[in-house]
Protein backbone atom coordinates (compact mmCIF):
# COMPACT_ATOMS: atom_id res chain seq x y z
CA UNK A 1 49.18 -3.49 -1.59
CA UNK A 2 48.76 -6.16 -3.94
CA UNK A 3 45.03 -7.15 -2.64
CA UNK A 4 44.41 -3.39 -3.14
CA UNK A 5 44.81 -3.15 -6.72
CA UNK A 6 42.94 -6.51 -7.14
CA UNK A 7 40.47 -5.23 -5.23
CA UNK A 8 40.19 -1.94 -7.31
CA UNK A 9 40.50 -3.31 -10.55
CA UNK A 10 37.65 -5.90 -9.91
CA UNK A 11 35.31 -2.80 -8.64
CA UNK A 12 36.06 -0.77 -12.00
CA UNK A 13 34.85 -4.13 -13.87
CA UNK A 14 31.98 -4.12 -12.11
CA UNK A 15 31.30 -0.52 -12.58
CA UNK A 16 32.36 -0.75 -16.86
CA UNK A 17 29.75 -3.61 -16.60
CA UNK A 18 26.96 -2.02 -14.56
CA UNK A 19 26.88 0.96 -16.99
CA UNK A 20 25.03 -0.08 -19.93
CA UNK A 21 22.19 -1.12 -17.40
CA UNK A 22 19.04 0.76 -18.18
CA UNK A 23 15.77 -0.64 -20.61
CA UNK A 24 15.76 -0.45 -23.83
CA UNK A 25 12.80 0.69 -25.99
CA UNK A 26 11.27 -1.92 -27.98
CA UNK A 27 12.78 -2.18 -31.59
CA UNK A 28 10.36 -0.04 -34.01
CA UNK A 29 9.00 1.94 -30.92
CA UNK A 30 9.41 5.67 -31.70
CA UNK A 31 10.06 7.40 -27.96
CA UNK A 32 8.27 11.28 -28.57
CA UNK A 33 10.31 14.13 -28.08
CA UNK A 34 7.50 15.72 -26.43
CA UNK A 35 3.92 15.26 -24.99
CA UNK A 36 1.30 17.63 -24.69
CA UNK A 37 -2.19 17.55 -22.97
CA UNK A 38 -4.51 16.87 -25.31
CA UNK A 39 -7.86 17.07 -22.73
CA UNK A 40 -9.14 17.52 -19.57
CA UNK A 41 -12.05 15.54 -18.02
CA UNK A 42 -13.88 16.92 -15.12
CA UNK A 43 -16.91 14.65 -13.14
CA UNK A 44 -18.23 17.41 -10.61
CA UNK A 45 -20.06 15.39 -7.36
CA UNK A 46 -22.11 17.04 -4.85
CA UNK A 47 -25.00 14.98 -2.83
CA UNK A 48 -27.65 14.52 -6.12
CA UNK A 49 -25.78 17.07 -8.67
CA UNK A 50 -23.53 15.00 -11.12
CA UNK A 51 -22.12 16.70 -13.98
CA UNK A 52 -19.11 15.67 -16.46
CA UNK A 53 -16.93 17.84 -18.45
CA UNK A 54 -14.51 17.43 -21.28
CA UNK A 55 -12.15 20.53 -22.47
CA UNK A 56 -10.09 20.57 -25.59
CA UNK A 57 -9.57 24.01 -26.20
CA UNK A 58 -6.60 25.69 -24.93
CA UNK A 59 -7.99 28.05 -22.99
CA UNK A 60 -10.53 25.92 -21.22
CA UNK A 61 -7.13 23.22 -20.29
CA UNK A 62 -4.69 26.28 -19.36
CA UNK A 63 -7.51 27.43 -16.82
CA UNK A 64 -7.57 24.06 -15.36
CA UNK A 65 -4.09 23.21 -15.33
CA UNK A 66 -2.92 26.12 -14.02
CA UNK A 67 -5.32 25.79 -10.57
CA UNK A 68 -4.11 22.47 -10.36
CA UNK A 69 -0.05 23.69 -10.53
CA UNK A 70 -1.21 26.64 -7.88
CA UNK A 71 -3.17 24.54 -5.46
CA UNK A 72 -0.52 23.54 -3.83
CA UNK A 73 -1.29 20.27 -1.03
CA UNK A 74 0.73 20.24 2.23
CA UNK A 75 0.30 17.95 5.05
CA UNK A 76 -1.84 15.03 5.69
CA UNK A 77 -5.70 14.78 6.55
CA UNK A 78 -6.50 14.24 10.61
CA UNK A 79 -9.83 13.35 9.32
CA UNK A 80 -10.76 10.50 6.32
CA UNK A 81 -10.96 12.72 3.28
CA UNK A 82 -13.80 9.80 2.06
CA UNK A 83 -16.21 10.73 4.52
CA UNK A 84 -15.75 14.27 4.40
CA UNK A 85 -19.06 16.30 2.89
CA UNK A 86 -18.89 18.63 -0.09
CA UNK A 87 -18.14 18.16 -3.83
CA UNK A 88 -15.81 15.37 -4.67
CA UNK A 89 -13.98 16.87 -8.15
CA UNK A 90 -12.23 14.17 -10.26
CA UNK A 91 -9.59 15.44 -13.00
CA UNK A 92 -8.18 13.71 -15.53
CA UNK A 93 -5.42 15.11 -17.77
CA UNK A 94 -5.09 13.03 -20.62
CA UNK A 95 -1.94 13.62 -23.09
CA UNK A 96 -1.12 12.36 -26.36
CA UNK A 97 0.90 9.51 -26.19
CA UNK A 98 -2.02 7.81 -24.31
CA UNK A 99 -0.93 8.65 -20.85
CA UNK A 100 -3.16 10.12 -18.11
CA UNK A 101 -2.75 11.65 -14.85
CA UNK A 102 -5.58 11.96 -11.83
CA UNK A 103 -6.19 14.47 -9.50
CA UNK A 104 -9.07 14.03 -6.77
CA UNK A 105 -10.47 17.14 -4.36
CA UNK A 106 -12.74 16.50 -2.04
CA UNK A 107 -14.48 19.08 -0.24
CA UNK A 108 -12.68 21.83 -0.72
CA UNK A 109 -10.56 20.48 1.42
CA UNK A 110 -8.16 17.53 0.23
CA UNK A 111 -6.38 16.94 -3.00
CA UNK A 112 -4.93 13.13 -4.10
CA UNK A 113 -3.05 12.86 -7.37
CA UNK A 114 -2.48 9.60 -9.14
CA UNK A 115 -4.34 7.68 -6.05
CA UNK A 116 -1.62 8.23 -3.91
CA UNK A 117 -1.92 9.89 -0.33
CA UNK A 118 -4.81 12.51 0.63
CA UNK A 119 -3.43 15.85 1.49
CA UNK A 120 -4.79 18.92 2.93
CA UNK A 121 -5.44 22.10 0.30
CA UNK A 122 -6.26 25.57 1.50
CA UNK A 123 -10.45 25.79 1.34
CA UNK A 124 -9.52 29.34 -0.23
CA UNK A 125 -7.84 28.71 -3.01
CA UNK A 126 -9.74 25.49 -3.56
CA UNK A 127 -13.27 27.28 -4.36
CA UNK A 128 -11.58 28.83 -7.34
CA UNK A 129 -12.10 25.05 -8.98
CA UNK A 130 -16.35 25.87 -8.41
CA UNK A 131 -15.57 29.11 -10.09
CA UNK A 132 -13.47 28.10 -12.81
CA UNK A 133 -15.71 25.07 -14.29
CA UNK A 134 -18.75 27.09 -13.41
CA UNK A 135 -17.37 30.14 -16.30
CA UNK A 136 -16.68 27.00 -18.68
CA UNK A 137 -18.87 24.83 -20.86
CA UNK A 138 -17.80 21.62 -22.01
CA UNK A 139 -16.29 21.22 -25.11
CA UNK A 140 -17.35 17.78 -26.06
CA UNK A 141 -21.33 16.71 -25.35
């Protein structure tokens, strides 16, 4: 009984020590409450057609955005997504506390976000990209 409660009592110090484990921000670093996307780059790749957009407008972002949060990627490639043929897309959402986030489609086929693993993408849905950045101008020369 006695080894019990030392026991216990030495795992609740641990745990009363443990707690306050987590960083810190750095002293005069303002965290903010919120971030927002402040742009979205597009570089459009197919064989010798190479164009780059940049949207700032809400519109022009929303549009984007919103085919990137419908695409939806399932299941992985039985094929290299880096030889495949067809466009290769690269998005980049930038926000305003200087972080950005990367999306890649290739072929109408595969999606990567952040460089992380290829996935599949329905070809369907995936021509809606074409369509959407070929209604939009950039905003930005």
């Amino acid at each position: 009984m006695r080894k019990i409660s030392k026991i216990c009592i030495m795992l609740a110090l641990l745990v009363l020590l443990l707690s306050g484990c987590h960083r810190q921000p750095l002293p005069g670093a303002s965290q903010p409450i919120y971030r927002a996307v402040t742009s979205v780059t597009v570089t459009y790749k197919n064989g010798p057609i190479r164009t780059q957009r940049r949207y700032t407008s809400d519109e022009k972002m929303r549009k984007v955005m919103n085919y990137l949060r419908l695409i939806d990627p399932y299941g992985t490639p039985e094929e290299d997504p880096e030889t495949a043929e067809g466009s290769d897309i690269h998005i980049i959402l930038s926000y305003s506390d200087g972080f950005q986030k990367t999306y890649r489609q290739v072929g109408d086929r595969y999606m990567m976000e952040d460089g992380g693993k290829w996935q599949k993408i329905d070809p369907a849905k995936a021509e809606e990209l074409g369509e959407i950045l070929g209604q939009m101008e950039s905003d930005i020369a």
